[in-house]
N, C-alpha and C. Protein backbone atom coordinates (compact mmCIF):
# COMPACT_ATOMS: atom_id res chain seq x y z
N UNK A 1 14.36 12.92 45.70
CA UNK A 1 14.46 14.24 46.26
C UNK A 1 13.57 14.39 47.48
N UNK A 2 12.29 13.70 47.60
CA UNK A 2 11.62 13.88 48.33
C UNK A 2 12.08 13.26 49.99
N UNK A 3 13.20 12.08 49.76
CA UNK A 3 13.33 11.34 50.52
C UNK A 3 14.38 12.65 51.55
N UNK A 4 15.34 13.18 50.27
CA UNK A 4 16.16 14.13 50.89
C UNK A 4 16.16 15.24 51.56
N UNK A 5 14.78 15.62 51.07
CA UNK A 5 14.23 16.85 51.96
C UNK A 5 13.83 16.30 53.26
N UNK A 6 13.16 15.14 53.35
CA UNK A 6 12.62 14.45 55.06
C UNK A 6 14.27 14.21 55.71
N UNK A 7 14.87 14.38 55.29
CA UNK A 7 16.13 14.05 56.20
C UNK A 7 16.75 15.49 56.52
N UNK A 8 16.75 16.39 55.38
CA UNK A 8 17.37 17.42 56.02
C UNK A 8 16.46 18.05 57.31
N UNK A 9 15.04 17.96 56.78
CA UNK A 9 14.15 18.33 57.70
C UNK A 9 14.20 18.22 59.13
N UNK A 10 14.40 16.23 59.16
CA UNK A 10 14.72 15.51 60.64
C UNK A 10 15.67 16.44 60.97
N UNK A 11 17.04 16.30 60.60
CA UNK A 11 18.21 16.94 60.71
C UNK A 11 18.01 18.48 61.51
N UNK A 12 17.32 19.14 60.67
CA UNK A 12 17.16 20.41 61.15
C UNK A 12 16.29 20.24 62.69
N UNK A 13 15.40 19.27 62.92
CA UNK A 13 14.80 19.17 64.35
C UNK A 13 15.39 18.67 65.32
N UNK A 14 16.88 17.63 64.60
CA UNK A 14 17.98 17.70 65.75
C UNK A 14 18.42 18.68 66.13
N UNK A 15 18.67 19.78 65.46
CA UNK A 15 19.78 21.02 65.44
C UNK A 15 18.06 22.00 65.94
N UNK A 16 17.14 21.74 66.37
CA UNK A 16 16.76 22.59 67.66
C UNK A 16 15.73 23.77 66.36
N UNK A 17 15.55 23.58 65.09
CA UNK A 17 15.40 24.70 64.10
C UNK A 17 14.15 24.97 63.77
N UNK A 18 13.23 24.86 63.11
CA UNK A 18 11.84 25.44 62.74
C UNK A 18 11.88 24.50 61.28
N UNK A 19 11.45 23.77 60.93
CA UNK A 19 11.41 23.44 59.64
C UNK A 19 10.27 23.24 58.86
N UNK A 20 10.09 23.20 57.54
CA UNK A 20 8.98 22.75 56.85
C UNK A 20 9.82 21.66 55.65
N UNK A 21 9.50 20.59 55.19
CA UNK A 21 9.78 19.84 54.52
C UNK A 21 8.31 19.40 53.50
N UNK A 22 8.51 19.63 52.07
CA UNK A 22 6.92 19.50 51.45
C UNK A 22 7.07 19.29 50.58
N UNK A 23 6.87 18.36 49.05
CA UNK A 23 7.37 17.96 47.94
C UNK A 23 6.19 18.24 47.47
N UNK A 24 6.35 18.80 45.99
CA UNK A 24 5.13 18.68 44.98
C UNK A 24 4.94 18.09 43.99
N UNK A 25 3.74 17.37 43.69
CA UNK A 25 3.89 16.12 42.73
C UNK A 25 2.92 16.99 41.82
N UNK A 26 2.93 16.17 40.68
CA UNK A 26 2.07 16.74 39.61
C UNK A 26 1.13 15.08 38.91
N UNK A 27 0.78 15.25 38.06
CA UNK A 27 0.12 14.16 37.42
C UNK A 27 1.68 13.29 36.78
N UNK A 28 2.54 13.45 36.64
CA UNK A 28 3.65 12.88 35.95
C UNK A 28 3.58 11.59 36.35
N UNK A 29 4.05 10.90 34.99
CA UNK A 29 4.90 9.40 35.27
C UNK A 29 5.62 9.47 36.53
N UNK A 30 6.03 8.22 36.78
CA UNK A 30 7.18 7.50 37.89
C UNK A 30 8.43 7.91 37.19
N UNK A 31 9.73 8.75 37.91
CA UNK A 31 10.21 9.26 37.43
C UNK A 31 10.61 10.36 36.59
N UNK A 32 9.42 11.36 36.49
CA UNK A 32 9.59 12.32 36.18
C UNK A 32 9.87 13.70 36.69
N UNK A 33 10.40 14.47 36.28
CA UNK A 33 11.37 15.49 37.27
C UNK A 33 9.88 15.97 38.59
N UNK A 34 10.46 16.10 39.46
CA UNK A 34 9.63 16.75 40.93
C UNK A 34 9.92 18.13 41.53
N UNK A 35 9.99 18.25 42.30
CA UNK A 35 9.98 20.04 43.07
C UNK A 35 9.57 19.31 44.72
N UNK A 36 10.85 19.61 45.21
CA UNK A 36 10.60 19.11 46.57
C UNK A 36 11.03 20.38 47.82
N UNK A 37 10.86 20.95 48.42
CA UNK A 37 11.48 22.47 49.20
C UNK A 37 11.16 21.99 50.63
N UNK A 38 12.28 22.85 51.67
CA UNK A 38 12.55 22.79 52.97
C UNK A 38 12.73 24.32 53.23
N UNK A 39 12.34 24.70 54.06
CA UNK A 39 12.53 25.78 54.71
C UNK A 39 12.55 25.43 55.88
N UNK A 40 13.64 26.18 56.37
CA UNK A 40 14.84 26.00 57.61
C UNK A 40 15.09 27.46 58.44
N UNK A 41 14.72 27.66 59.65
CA UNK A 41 14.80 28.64 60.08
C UNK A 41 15.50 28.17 61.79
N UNK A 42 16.31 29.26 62.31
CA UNK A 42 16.30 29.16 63.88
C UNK A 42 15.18 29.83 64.33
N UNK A 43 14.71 30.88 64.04
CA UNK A 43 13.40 31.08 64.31
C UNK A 43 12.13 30.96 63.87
N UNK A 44 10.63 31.01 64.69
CA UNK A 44 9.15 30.30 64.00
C UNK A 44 9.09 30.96 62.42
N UNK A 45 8.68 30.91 61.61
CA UNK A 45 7.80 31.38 60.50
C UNK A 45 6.75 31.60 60.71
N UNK A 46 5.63 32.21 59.74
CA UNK A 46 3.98 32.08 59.83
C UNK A 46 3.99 31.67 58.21
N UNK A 47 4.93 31.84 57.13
CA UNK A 47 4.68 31.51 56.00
C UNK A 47 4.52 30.22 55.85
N UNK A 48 3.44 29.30 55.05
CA UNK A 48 3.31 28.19 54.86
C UNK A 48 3.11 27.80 53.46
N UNK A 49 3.51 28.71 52.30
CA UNK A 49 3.19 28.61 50.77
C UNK A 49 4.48 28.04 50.80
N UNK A 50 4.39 27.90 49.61
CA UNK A 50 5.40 27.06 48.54
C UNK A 50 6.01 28.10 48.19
N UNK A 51 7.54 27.80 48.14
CA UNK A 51 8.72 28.82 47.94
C UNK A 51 9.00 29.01 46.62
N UNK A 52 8.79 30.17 46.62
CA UNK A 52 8.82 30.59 45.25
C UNK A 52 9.96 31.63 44.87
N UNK A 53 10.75 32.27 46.08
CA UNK A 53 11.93 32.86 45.88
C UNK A 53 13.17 32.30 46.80
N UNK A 54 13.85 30.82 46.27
CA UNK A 54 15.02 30.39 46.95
C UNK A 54 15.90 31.02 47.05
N UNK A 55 16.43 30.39 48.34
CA UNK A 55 17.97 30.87 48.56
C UNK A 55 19.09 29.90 48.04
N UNK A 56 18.79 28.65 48.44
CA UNK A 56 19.34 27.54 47.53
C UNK A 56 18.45 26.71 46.52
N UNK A 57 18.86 26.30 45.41
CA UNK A 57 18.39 25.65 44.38
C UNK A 57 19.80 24.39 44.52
N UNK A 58 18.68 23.19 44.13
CA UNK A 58 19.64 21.66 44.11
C UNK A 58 19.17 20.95 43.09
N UNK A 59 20.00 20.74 41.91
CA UNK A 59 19.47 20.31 40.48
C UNK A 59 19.91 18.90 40.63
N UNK A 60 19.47 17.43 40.81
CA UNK A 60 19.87 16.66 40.89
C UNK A 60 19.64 15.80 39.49
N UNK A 61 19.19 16.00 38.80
CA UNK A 61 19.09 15.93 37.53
C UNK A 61 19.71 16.60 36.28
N UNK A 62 20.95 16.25 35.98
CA UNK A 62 21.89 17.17 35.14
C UNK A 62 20.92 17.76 33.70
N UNK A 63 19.62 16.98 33.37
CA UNK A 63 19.57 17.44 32.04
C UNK A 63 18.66 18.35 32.45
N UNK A 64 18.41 18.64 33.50
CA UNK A 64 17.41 19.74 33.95
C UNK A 64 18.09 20.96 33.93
N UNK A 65 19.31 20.90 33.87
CA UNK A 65 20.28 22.47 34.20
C UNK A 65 20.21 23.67 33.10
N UNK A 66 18.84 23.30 31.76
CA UNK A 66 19.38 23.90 30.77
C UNK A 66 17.37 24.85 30.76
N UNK A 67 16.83 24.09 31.86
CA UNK A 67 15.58 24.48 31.95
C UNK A 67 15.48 25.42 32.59
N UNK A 68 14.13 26.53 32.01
CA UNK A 68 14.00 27.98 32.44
C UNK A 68 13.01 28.16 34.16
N UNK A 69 12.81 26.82 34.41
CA UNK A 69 11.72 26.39 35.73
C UNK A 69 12.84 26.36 37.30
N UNK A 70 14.28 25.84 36.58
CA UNK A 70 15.32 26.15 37.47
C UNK A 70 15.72 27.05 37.97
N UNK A 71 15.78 28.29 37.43
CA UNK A 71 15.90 29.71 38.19
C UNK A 71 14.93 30.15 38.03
N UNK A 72 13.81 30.25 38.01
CA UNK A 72 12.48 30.87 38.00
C UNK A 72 12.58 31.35 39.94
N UNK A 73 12.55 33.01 39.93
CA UNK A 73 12.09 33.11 41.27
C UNK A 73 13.30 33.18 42.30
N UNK A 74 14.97 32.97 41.27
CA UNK A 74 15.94 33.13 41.77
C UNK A 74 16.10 34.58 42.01
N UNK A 75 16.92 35.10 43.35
CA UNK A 75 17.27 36.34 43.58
C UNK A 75 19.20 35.77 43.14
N UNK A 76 19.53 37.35 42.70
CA UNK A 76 21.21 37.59 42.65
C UNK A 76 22.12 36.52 43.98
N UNK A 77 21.45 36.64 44.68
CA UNK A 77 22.31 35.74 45.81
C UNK A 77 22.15 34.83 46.01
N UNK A 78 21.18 33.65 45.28
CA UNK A 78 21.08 32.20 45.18
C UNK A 78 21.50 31.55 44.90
N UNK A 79 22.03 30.60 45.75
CA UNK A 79 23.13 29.41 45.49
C UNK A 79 22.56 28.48 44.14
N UNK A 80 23.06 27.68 43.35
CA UNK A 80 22.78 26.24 42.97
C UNK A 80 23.92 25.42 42.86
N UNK A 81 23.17 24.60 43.50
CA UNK A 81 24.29 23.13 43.80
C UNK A 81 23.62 22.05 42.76
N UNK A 82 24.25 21.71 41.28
CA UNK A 82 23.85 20.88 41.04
C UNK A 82 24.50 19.76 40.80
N UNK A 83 24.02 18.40 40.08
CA UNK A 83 24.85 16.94 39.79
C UNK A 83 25.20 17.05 38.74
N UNK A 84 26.57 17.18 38.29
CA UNK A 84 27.34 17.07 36.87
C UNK A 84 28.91 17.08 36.86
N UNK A 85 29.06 16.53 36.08
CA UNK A 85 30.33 15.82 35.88
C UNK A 85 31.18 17.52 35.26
N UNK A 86 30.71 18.03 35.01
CA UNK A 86 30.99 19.53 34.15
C UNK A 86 31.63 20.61 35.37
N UNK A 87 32.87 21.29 35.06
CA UNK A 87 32.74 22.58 35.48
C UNK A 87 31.61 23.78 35.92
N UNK A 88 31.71 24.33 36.86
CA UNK A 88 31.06 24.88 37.74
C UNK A 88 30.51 26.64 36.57
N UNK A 89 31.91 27.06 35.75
CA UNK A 89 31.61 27.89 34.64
C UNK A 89 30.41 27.76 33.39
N UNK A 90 30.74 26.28 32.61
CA UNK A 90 29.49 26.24 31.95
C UNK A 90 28.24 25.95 32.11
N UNK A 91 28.42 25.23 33.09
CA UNK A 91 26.74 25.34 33.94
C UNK A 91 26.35 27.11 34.37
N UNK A 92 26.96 27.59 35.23
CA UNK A 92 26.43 29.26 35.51
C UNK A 92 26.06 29.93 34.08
N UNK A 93 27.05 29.70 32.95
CA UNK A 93 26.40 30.10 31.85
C UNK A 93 25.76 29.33 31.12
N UNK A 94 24.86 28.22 31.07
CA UNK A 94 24.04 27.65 30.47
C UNK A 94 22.58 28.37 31.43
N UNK A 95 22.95 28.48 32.87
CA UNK A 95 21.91 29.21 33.23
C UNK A 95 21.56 31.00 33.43
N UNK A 96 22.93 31.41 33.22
CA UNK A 96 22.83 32.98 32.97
C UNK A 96 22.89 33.47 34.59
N UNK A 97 24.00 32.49 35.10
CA UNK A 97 24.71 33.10 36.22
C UNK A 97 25.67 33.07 36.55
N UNK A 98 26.18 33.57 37.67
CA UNK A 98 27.31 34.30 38.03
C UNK A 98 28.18 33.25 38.49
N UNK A 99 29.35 32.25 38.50
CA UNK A 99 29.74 31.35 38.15
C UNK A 99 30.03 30.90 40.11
N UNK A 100 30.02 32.40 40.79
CA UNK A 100 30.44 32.15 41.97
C UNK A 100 29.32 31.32 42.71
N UNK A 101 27.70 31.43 41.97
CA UNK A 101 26.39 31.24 42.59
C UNK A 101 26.68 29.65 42.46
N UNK A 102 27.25 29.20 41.78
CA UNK A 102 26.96 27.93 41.00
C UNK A 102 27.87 26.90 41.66
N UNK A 103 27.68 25.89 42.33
CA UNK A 103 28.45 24.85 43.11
C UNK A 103 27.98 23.32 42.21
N UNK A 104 29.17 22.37 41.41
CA UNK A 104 28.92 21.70 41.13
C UNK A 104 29.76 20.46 41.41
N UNK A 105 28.81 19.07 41.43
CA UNK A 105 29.66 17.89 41.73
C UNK A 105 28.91 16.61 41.33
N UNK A 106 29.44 15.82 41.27
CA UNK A 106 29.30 14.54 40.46
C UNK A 106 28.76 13.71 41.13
N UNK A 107 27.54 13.95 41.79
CA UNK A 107 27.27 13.17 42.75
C UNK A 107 26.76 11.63 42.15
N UNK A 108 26.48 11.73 41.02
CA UNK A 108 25.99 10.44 40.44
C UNK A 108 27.08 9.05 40.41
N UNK A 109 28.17 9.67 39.90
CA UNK A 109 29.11 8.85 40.22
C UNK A 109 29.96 8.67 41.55
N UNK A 110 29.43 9.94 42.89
CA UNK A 110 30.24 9.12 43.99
C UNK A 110 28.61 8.25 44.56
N UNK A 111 27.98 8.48 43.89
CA UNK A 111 26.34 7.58 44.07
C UNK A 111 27.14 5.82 43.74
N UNK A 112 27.34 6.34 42.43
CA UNK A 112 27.78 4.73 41.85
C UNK A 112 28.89 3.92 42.63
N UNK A 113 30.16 5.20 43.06
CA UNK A 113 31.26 4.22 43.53
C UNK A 113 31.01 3.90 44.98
N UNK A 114 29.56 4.60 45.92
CA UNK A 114 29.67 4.06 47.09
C UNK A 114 28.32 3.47 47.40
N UNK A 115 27.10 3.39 46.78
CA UNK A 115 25.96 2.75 46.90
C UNK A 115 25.83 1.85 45.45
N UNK A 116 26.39 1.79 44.86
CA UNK A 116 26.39 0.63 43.63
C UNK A 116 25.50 1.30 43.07
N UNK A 117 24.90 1.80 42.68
CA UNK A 117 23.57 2.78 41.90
C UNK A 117 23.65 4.23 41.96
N UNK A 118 22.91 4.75 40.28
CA UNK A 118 22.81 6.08 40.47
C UNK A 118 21.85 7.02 41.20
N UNK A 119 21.63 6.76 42.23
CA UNK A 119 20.62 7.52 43.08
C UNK A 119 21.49 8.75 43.63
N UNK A 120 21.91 9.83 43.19
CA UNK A 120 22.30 10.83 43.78
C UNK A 120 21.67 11.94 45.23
N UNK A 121 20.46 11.44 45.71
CA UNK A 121 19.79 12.27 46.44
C UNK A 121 20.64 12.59 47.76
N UNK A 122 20.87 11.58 48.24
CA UNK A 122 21.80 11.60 49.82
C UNK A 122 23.37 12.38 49.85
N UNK A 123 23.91 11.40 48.55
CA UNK A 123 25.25 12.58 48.25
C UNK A 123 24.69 14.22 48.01
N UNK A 124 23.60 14.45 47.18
CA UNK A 124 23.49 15.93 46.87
C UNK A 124 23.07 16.79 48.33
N UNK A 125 22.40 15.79 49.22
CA UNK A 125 22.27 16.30 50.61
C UNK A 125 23.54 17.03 51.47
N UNK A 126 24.72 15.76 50.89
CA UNK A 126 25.60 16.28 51.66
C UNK A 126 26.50 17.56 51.19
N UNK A 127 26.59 17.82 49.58
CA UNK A 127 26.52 19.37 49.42
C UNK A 127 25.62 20.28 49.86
N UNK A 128 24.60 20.45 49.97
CA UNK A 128 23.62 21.70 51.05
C UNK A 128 24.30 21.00 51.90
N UNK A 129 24.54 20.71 52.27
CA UNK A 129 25.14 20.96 54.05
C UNK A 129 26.11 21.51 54.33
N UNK A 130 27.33 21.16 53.20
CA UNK A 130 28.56 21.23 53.18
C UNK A 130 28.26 23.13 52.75
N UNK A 131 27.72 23.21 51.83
CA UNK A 131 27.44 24.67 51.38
C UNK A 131 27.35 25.81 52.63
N UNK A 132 26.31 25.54 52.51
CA UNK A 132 24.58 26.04 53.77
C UNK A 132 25.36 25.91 55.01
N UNK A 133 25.51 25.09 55.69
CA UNK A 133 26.08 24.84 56.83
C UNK A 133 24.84 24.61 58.07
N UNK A 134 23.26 24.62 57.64
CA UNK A 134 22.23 24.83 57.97
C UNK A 134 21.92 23.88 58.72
N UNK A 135 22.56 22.85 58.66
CA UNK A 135 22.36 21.81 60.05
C UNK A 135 24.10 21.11 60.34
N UNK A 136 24.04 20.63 61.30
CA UNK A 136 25.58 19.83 61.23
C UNK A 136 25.33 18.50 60.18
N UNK A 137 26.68 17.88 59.68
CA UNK A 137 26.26 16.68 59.04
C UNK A 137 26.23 15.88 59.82
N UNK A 138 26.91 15.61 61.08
CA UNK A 138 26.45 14.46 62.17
C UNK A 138 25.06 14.43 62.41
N UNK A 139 23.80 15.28 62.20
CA UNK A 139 22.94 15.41 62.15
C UNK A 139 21.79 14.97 61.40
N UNK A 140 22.41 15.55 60.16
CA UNK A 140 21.97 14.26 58.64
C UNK A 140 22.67 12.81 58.95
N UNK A 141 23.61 12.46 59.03
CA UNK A 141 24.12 11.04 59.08
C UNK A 141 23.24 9.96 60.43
N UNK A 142 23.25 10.79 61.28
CA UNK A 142 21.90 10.43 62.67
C UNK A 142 20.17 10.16 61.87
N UNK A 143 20.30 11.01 61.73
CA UNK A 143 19.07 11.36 60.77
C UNK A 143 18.22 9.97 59.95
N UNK A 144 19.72 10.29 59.12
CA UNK A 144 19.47 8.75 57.38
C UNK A 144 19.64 7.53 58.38
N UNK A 145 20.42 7.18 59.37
CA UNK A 145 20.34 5.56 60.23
C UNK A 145 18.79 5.76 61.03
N UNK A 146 18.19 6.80 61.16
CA UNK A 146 16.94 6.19 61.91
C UNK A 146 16.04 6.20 60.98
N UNK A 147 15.65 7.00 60.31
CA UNK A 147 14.99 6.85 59.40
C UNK A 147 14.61 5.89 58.03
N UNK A 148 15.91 5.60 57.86
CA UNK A 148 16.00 4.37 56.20
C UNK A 148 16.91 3.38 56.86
N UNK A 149 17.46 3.42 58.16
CA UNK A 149 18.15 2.39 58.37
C UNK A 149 17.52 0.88 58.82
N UNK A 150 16.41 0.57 58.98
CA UNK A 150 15.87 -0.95 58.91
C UNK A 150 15.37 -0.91 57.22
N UNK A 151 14.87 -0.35 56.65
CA UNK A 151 14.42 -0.13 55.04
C UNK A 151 15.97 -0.53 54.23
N UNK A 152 16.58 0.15 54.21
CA UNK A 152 18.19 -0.17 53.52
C UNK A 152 19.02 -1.50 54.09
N UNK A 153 18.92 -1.12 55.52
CA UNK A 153 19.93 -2.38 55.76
C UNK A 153 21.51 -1.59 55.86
N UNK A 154 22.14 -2.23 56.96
CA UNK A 154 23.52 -1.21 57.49
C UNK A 154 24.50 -1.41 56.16
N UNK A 155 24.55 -2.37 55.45
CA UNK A 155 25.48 -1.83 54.30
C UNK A 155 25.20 -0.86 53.16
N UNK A 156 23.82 -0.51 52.99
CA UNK A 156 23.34 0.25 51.92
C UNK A 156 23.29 1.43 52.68
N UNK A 157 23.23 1.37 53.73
CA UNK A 157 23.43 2.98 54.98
C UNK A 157 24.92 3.27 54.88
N UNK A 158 25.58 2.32 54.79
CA UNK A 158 27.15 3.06 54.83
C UNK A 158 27.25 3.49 53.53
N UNK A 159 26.53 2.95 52.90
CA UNK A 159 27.00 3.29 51.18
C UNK A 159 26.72 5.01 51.22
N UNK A 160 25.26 4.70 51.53
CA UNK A 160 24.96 6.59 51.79
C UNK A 160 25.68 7.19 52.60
N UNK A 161 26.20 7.25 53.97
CA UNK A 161 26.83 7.85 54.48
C UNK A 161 28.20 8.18 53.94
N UNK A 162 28.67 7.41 53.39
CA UNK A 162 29.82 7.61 52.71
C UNK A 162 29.55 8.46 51.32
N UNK A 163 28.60 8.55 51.09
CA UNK A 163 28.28 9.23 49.52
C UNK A 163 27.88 11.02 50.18
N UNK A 164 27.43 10.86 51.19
CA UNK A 164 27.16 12.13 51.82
C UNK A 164 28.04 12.58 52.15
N UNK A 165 29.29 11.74 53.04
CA UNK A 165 30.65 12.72 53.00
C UNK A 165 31.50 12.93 52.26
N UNK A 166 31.60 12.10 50.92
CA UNK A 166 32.22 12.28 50.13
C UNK A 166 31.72 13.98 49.10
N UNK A 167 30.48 13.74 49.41
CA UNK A 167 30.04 14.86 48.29
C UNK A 167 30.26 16.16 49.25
N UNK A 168 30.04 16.11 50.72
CA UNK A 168 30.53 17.53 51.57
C UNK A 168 31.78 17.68 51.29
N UNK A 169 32.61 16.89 51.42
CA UNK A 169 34.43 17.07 51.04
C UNK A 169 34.40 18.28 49.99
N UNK A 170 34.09 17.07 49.16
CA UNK A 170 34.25 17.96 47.75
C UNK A 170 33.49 19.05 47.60
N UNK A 171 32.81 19.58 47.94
CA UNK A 171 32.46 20.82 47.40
C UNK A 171 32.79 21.44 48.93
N UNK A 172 33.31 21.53 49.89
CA UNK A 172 34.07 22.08 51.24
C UNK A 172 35.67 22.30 50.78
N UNK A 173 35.80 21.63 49.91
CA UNK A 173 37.11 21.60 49.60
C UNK A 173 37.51 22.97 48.21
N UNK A 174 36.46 23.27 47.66
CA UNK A 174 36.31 24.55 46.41
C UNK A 174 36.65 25.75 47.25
């Protein structure tokens, strides 16, 4: 998640925007759930705390969708985009919302069929984008080749790029 927020971030400083990108760690194991936030503006901010009332929420962890830390601080008009193989209905009511708030997609498995692994972060990128519309995705896709592209290597970059447009499709396509 953390990796995904530095890209939307970049992204947003292509597209000319104000950003903050800031992950919070706790004492946890390797692998244990995180809290990573971007705030994205066309114009400056002066706020520099930790967001505590989103506009979008991104659950990339399906077994997290049933936890009370997920909407904590949600207003009526907050999106969540999360990773699950499930209808977009029983997720809004496992979390006690409104089914329209709730955008869901499988990013784990277009993780698997286009980067060989379940790393969903880059596909779930490309839903906030596809959602949000808050940066262009030519922007993110620019973005992920300068940034992870000597680290990955150009076939594990197409894998992501392709997992990022696959996951904007699909939820552009709802």
């Amino acid at each position: 998640m953390v990796t995904a927020a530095r890209l939307l971030a970049g992204a947003a400083l292509r597209a000319d925007k104000y950003f903050q990108a800031f992950p919070e760690f706790g004492p946890e194991r390797m692998g244990a759930p995180i809290v990573a936030f971007n705030r994205i503006s066309s114009r400056p901010f002066s706020n520099y705390s930790q967001i505590s009332n989103p506009d979008v929420v991104v659950v990339i962890d399906p077994t997290l969708l049933g936890a009370e830390a997920v909407i904590a601080g949600v207003g009526e008009d907050a999106i969540f985009i999360a990773n699950s193989s499930e209808e977009a209905r029983p997720v809004a009511g496992r979390l006690g919302l409104e089914p329209g708030q709730v955008y869901v997609v499988d990013a784990s498995r277009i993780a698997r069929e286009t980067i060989g692994r379940d790393i969903p972060n880059t596909a779930m990128l490309g839903g906030v984008v596809g959602i949000t519309e808050i940066v262009p995705l030519d922007d993110v896709i620019e973005e992920l080749k300068e940034l992870m592209g000597e680290k990955l290597g150009s076939e594990r970059i197409e894998g992501n790029i392709e997992a990022i447009r696959r996951t904007f499709e699909t939820i552009r396509a709802r």
